[in-house]
N, C-alpha and C. Protein backbone atom coordinates (compact mmCIF):
# COMPACT_ATOMS: atom_id res chain seq x y z
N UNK A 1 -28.61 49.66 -21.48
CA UNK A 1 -27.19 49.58 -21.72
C UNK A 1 -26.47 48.91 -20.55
N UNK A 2 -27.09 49.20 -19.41
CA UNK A 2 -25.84 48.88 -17.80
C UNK A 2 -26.54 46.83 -17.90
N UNK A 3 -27.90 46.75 -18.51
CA UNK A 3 -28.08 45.34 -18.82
C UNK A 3 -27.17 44.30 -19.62
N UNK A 4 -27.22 44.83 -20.70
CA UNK A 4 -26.29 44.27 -21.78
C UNK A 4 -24.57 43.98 -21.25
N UNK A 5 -24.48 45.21 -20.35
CA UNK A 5 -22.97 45.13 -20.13
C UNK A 5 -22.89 44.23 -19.07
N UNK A 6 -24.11 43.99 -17.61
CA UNK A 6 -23.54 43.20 -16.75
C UNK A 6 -23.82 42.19 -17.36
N UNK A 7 -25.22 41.65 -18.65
CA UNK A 7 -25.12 40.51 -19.18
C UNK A 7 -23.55 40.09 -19.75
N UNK A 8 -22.71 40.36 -20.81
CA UNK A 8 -21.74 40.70 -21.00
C UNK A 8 -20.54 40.22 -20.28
N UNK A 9 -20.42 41.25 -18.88
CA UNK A 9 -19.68 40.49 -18.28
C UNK A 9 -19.65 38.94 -17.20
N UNK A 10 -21.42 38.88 -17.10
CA UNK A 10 -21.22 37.29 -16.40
C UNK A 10 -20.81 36.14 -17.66
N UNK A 11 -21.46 36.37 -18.80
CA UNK A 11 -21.03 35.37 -19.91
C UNK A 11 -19.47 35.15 -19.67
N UNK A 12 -18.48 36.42 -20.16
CA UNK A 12 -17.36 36.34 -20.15
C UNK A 12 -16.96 35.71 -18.87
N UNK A 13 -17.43 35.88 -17.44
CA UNK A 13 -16.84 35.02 -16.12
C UNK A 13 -17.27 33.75 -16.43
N UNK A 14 -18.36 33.46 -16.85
CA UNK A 14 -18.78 31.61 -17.13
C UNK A 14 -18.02 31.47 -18.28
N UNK A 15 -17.87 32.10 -19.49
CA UNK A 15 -16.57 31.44 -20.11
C UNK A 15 -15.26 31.23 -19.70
N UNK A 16 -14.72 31.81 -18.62
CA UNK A 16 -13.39 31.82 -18.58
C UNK A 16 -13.06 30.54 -16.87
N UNK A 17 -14.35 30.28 -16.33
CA UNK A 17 -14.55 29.58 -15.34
C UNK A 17 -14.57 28.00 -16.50
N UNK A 18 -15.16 27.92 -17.37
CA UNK A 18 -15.33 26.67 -17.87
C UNK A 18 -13.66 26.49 -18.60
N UNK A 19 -12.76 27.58 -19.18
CA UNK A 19 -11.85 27.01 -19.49
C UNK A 19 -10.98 26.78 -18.69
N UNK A 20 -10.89 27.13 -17.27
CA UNK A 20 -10.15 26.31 -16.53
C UNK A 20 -10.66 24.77 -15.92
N UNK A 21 -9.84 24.19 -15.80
CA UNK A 21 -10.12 22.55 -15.66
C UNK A 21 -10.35 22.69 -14.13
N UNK A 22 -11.27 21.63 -13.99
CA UNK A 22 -12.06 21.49 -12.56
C UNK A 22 -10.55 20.48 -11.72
N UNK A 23 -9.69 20.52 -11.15
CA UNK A 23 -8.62 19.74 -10.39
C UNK A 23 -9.71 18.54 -9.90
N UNK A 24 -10.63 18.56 -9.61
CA UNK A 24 -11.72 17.64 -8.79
C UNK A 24 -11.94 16.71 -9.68
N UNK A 25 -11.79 17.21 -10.48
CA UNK A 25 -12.76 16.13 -11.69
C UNK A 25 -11.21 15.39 -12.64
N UNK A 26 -10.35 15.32 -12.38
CA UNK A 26 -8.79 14.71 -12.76
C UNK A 26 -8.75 13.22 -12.85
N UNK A 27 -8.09 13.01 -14.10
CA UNK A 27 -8.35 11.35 -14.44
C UNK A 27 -6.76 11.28 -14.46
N UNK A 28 -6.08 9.83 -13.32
CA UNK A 28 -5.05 9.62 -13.97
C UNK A 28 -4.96 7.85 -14.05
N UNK A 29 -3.88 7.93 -15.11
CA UNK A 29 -3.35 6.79 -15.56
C UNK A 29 -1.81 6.48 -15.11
N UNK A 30 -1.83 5.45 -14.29
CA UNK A 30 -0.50 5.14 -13.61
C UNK A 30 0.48 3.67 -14.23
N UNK A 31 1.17 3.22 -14.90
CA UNK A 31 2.12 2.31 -15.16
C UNK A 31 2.98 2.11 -14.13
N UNK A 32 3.11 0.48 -13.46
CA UNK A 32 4.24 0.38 -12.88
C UNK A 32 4.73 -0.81 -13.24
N UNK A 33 5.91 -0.83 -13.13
CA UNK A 33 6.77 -2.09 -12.81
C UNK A 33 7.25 -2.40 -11.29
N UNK A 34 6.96 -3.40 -10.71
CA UNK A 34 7.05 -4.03 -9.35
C UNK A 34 7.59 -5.00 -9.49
N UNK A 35 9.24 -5.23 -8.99
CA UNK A 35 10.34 -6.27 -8.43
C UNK A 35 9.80 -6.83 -7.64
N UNK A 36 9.76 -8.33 -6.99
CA UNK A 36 9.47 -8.94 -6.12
C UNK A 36 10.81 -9.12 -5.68
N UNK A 37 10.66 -8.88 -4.26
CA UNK A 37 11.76 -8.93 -3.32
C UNK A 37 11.26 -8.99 -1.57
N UNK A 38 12.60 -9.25 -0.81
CA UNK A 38 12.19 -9.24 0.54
C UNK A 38 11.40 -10.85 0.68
N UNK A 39 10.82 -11.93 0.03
CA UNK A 39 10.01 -12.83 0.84
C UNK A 39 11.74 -13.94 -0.21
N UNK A 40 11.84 -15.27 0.85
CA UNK A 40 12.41 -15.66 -0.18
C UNK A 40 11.61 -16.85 -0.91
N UNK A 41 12.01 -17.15 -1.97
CA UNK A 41 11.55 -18.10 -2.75
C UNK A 41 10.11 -17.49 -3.10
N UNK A 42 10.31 -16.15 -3.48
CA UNK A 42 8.69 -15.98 -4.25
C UNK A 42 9.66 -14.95 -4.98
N UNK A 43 9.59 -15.14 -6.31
CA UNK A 43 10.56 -14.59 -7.61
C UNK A 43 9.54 -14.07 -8.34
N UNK A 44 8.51 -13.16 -8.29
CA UNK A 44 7.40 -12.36 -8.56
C UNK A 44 7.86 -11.14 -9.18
N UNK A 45 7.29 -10.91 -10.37
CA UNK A 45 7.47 -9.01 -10.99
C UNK A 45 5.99 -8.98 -11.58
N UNK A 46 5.45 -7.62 -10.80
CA UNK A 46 3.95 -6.89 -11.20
C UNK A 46 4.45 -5.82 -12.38
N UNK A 47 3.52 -6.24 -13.45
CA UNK A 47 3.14 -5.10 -14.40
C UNK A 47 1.63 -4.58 -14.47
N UNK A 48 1.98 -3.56 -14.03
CA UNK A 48 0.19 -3.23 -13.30
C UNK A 48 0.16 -1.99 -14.00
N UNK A 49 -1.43 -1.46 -13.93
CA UNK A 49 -2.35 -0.33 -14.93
C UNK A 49 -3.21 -0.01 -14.35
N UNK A 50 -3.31 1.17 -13.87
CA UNK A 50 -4.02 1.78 -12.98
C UNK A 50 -4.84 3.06 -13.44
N UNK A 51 -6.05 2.47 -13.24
CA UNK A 51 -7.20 4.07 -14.01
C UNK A 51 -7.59 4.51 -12.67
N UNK A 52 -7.21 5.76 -12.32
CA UNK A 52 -7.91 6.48 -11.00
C UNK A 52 -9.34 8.11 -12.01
N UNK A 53 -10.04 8.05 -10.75
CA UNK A 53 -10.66 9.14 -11.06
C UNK A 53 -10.46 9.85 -9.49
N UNK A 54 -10.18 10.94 -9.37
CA UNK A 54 -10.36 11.83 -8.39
C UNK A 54 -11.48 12.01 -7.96
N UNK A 55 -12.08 12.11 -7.05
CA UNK A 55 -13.32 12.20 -6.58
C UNK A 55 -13.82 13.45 -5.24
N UNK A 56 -12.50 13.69 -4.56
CA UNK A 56 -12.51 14.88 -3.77
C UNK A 56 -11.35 15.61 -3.30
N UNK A 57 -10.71 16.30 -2.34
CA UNK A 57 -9.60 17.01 -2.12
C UNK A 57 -9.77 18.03 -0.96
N UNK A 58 -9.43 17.67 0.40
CA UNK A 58 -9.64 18.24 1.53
C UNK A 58 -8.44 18.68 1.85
N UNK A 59 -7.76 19.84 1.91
CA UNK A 59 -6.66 20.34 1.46
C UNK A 59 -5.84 19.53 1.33
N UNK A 60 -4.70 19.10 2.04
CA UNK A 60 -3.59 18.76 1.06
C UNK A 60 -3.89 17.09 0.71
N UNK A 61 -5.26 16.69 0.67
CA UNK A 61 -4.65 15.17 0.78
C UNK A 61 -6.48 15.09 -0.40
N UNK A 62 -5.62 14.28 -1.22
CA UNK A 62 -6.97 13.81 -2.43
C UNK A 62 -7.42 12.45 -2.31
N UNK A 63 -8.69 12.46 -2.80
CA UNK A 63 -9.18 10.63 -2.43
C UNK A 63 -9.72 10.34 -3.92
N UNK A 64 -9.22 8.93 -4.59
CA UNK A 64 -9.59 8.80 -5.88
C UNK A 64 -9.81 6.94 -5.86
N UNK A 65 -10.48 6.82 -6.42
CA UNK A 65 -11.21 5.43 -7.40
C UNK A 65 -10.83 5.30 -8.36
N UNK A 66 -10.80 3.67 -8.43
CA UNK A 66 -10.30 3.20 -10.25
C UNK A 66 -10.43 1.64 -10.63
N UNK A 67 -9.54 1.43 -11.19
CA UNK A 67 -9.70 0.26 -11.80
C UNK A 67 -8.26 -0.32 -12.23
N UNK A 68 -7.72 -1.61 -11.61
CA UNK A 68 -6.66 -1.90 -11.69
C UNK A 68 -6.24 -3.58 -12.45
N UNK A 69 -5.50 -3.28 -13.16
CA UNK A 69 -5.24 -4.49 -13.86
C UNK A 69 -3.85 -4.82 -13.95
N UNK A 70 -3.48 -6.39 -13.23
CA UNK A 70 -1.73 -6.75 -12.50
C UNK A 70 -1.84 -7.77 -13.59
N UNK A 71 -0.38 -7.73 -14.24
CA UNK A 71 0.40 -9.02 -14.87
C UNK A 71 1.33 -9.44 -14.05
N UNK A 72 0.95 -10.44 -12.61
CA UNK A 72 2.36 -10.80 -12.71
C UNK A 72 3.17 -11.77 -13.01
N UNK A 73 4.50 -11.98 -13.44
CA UNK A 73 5.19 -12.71 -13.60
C UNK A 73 6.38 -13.31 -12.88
N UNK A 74 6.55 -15.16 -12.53
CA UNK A 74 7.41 -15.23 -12.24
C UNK A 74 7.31 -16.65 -11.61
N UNK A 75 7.41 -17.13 -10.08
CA UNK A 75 7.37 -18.34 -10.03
C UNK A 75 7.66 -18.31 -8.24
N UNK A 76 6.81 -18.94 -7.56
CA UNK A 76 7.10 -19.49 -6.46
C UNK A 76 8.48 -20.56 -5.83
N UNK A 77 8.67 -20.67 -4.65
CA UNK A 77 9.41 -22.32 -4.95
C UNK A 77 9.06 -22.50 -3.16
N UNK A 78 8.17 -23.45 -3.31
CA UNK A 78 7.97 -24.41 -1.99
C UNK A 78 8.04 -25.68 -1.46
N UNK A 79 9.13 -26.12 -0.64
CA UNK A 79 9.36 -27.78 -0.70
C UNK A 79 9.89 -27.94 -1.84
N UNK A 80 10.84 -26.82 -2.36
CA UNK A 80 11.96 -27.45 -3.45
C UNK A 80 11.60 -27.58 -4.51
N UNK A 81 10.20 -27.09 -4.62
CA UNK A 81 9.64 -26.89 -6.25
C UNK A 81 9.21 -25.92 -6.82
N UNK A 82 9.22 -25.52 -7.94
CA UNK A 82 9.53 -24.45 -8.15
C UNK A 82 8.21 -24.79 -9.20
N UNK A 83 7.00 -23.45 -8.88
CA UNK A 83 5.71 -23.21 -9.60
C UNK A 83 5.37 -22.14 -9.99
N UNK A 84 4.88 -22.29 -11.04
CA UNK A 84 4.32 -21.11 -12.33
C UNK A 84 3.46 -20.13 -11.10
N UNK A 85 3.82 -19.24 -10.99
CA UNK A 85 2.71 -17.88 -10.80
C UNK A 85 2.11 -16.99 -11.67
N UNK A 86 2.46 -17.36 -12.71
CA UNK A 86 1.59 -16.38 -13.72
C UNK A 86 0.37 -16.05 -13.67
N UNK A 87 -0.49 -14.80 -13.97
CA UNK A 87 -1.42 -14.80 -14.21
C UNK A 87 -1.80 -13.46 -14.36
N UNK A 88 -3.11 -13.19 -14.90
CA UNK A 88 -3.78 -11.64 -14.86
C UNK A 88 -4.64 -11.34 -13.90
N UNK A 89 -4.44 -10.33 -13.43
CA UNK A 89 -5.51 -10.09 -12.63
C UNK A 89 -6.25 -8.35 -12.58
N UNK A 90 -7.53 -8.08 -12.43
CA UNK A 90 -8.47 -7.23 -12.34
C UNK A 90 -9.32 -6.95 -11.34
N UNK A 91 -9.23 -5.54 -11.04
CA UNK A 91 -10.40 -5.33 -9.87
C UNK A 91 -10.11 -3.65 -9.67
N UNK A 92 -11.65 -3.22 -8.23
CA UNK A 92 -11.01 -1.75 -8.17
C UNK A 92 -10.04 -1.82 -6.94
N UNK A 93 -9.95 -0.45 -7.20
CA UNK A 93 -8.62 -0.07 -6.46
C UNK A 93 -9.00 1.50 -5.93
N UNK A 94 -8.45 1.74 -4.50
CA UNK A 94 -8.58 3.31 -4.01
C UNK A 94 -7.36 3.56 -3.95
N UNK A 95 -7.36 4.88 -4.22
CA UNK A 95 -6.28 5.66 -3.32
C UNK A 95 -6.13 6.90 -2.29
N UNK A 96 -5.05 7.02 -1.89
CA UNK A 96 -5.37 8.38 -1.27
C UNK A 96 -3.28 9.31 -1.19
N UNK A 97 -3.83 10.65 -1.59
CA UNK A 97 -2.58 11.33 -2.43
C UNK A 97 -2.12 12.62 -1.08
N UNK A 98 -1.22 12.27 0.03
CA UNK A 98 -1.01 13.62 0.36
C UNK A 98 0.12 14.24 -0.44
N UNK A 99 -0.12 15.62 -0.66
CA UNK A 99 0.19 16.37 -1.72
C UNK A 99 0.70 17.54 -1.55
N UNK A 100 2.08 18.31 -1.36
CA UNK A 100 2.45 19.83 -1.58
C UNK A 100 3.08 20.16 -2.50
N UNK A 101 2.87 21.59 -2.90
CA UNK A 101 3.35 22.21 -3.72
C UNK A 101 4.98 22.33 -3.77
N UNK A 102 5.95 21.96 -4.24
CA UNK A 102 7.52 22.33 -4.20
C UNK A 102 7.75 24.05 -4.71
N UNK A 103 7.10 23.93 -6.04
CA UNK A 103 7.26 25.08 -6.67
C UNK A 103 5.58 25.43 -7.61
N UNK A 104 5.42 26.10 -8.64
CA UNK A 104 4.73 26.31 -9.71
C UNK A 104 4.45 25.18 -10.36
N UNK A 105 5.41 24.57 -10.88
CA UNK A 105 5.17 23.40 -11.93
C UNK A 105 5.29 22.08 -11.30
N UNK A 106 5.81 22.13 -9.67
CA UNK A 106 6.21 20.95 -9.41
C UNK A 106 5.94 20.43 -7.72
N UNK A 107 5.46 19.34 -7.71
CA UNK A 107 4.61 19.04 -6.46
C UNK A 107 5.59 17.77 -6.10
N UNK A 108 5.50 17.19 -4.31
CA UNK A 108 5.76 16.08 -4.24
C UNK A 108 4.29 15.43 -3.07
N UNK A 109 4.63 14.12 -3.73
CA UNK A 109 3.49 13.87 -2.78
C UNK A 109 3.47 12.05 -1.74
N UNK A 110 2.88 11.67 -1.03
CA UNK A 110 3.05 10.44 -0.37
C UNK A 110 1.35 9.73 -1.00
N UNK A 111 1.87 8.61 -1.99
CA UNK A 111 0.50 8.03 -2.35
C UNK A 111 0.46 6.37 -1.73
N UNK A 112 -0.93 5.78 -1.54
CA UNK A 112 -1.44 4.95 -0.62
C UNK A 112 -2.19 4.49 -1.39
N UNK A 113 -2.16 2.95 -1.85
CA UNK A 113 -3.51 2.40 -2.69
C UNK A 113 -3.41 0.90 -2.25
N UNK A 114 -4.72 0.75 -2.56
CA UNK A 114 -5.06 -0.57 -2.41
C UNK A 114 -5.95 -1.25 -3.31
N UNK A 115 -5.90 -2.43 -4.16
CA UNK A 115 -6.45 -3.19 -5.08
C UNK A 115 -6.99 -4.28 -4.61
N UNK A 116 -8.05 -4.69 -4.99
CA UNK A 116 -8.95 -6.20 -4.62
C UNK A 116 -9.10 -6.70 -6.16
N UNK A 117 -8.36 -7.82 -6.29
CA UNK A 117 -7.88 -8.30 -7.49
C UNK A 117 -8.76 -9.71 -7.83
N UNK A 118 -9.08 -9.60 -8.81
CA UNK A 118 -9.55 -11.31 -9.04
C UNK A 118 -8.84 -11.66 -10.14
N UNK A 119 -8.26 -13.16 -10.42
CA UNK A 119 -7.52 -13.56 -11.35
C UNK A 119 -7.88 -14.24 -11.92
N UNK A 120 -7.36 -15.07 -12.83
CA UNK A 120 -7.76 -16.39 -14.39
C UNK A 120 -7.46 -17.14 -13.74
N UNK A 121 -6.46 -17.57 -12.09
CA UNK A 121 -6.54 -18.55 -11.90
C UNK A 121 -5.76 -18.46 -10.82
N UNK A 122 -4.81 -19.42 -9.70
CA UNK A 122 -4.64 -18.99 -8.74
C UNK A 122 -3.38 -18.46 -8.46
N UNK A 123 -3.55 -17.44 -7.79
CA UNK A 123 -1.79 -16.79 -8.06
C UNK A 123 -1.66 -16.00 -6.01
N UNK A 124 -0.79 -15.89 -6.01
CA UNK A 124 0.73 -17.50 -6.32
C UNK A 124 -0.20 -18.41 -6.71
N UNK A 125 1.05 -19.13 -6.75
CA UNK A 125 0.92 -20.77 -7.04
C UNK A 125 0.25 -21.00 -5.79
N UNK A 126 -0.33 -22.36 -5.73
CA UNK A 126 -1.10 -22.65 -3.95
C UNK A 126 -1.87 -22.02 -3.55
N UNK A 127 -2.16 -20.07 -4.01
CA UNK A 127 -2.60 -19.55 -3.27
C UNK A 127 -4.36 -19.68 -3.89
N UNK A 128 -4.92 -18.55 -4.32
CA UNK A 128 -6.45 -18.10 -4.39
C UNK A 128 -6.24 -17.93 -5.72
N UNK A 129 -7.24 -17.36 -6.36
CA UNK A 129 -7.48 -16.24 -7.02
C UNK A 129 -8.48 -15.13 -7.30
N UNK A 130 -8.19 -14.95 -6.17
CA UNK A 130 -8.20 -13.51 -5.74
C UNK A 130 -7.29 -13.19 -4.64
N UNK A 131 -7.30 -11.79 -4.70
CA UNK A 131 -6.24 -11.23 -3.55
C UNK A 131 -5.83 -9.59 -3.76
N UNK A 132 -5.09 -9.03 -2.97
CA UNK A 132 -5.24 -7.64 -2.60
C UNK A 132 -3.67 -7.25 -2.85
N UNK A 133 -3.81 -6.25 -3.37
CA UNK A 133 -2.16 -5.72 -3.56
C UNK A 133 -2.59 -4.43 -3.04
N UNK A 134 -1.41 -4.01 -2.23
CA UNK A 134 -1.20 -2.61 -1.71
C UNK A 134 0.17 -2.06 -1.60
N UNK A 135 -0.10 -0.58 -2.05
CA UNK A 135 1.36 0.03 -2.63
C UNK A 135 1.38 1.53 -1.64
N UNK A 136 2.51 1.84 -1.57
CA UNK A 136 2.58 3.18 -0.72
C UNK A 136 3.91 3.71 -1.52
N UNK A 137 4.42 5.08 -1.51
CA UNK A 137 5.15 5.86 -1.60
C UNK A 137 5.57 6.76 -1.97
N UNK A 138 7.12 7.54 -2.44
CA UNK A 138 6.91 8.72 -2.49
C UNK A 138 6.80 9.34 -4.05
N UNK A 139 6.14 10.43 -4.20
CA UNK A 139 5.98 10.55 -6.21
C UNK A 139 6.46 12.13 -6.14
N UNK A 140 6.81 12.07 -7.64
CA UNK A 140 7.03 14.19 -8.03
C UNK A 140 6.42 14.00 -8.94
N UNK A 141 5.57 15.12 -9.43
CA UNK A 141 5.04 15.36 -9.73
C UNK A 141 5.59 16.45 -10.96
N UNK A 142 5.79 16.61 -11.88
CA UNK A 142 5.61 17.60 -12.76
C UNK A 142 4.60 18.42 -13.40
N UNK A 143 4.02 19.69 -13.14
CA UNK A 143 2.66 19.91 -13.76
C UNK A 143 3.09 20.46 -15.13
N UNK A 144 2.90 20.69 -16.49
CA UNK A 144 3.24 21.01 -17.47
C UNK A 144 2.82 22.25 -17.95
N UNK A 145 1.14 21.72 -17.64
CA UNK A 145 0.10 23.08 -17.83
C UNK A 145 -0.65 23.02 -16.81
N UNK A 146 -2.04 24.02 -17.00
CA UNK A 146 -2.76 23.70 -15.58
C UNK A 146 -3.62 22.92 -15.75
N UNK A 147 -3.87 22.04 -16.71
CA UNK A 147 -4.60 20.49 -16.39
C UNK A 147 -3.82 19.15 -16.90
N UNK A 148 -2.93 19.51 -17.46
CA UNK A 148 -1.83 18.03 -17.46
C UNK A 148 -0.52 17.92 -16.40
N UNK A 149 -0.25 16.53 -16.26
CA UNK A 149 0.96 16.33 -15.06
C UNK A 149 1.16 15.02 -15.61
N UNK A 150 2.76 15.07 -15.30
CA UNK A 150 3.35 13.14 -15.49
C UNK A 150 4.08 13.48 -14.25
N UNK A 151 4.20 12.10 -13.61
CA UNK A 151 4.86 11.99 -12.43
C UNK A 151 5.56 10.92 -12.31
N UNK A 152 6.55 9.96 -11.34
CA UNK A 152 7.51 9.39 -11.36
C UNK A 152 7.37 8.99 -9.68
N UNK A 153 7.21 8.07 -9.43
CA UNK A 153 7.18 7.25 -7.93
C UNK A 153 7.74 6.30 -7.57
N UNK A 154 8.28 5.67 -6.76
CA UNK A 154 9.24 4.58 -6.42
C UNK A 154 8.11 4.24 -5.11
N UNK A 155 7.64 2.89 -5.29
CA UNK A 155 6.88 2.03 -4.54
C UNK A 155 7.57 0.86 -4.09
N UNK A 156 6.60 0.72 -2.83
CA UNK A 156 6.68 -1.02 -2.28
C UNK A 156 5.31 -0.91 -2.20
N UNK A 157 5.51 -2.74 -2.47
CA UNK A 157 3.75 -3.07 -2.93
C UNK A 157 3.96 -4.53 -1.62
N UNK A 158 2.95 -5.06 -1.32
CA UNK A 158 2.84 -5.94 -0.62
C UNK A 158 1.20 -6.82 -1.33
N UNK A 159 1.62 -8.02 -1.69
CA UNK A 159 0.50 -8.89 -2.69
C UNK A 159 0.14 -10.22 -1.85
N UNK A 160 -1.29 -10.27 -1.57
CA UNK A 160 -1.27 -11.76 -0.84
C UNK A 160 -2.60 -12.42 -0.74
N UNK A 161 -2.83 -13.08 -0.76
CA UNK A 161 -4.65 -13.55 -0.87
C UNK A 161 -5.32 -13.22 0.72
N UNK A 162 -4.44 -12.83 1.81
CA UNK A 162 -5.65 -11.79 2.79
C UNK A 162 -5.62 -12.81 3.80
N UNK A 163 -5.18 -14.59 3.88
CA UNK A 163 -5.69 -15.21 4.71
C UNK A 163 -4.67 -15.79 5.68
N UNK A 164 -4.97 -16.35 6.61
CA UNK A 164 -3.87 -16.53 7.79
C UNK A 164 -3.67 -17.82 7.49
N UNK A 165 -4.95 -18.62 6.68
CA UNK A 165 -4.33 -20.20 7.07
C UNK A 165 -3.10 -20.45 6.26
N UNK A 166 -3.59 -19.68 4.87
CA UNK A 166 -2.22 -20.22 4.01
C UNK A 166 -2.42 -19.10 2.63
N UNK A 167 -1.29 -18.56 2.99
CA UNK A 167 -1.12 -17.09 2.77
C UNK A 167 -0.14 -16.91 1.59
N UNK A 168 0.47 -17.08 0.19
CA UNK A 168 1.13 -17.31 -0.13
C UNK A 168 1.56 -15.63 -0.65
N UNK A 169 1.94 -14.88 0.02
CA UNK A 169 2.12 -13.53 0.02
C UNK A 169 3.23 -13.29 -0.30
N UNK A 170 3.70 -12.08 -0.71
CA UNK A 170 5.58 -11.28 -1.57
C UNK A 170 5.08 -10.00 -1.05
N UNK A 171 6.59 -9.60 -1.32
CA UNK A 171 6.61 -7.90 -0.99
C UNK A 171 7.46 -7.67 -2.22
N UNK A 172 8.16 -6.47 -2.41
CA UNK A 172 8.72 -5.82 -3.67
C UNK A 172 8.95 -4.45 -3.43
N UNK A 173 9.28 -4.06 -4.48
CA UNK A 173 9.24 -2.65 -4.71
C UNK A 173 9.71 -2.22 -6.39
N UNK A 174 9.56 -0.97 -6.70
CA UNK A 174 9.83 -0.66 -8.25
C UNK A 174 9.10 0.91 -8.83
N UNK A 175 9.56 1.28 -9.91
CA UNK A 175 9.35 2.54 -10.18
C UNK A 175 7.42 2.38 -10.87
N UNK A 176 7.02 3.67 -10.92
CA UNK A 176 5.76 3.82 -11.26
C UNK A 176 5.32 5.22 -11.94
N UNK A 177 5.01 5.35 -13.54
CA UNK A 177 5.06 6.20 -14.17
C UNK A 177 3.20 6.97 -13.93
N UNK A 178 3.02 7.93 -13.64
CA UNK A 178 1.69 8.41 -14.25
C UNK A 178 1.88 9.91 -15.17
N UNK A 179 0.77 9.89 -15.89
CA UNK A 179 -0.12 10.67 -16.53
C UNK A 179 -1.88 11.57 -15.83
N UNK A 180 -1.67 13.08 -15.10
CA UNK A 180 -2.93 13.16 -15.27
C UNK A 180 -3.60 14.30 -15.93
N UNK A 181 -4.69 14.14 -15.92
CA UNK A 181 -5.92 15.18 -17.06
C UNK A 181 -6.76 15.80 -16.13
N UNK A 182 -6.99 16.93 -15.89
CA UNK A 182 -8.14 17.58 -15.18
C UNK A 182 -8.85 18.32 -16.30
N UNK A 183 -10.29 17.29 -16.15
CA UNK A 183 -10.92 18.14 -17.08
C UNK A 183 -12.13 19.77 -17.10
């Protein structure tokens, strides 16, 4: 009988351990829109998509991997001419999330990422294609339940192909929506 019952109660602790969501194991999905501003004559807006996976969490600060994909749109102007920057671009991307609690449902946090991008072709205009976008700033966080959250961030991003000889680089800034899942 004292078998059955401690069998019994470890089942019930491994069931109730599996229905809470592992925070470690958290997938999010980030949308932003990025203004180009601050450089002049680079008239640039990023529409970027960001897949992170969480990967660890040493108290307040999380480290996550992903996969990032930039539309941007808009147009250079150098020596009085004014050139197409369009293009898509893909690659991974890290981040890193310091993170406190405000309340129960609601966190703020300082996020840090960086993308290594390759494109369809060379963006800017003049420049590569490839190149690195990096974003920093501050997000809230809403938690809903205890494995979903949408959050709301206001970024500056800084975009540039990395090189000194000829660098055709922008800065910006703009709002940034996520979604995450701990499964």
């Amino acid at each position: 009988m004292v078998m059955l019952l401690a069998h019994t109660a470890m089942a019930a602790e491994a069931e109730s351990k599996e229905q809470q969501p592992d925070k470690e194991r958290a997938v999010e999905v980030q949308l932003e829109y990025l203004e180009g501003r601050w450089f002049a004559r680079r008239d640039i807006d990023l529409y970027n998509l960001h897949v992170y996976r969480q990967y660890k969490k040493v108290k307040d600060v999380s480290f996550h991997y992903g996969l990032s994909v930039t539309r941007p749109l808009g147009k250079t102007t150098d020596d009085d001419i004014a050139r197409d920057s369009e293009a898509v671009g893909l690659g991974p991307s890290y981040m890193m999330r310091w993170e406190k609690n405000l309340s129960k449902k609601w966190s703020a946090s300082i996020d840090g990422a960086g993308s290594i991008l390759a494109y369809n072709h060379a963006h800017p205009a003049n420049g590569r294609a490839f190149g690195f976008l990096w974003r920093i700033g501050p997000r809230v966080t809403y938690h809903f339940t205890a494995s979903d959250s949408v959050s709301a961030a206001y970024l500056v991003h800084h975009a540039s192909n990395g090189f000194k000889t000829h660098n055709p680089g922008y800065n910006g800034g703009g709002l940034s929506l996520g979604y995450r899942h701990a499964f």
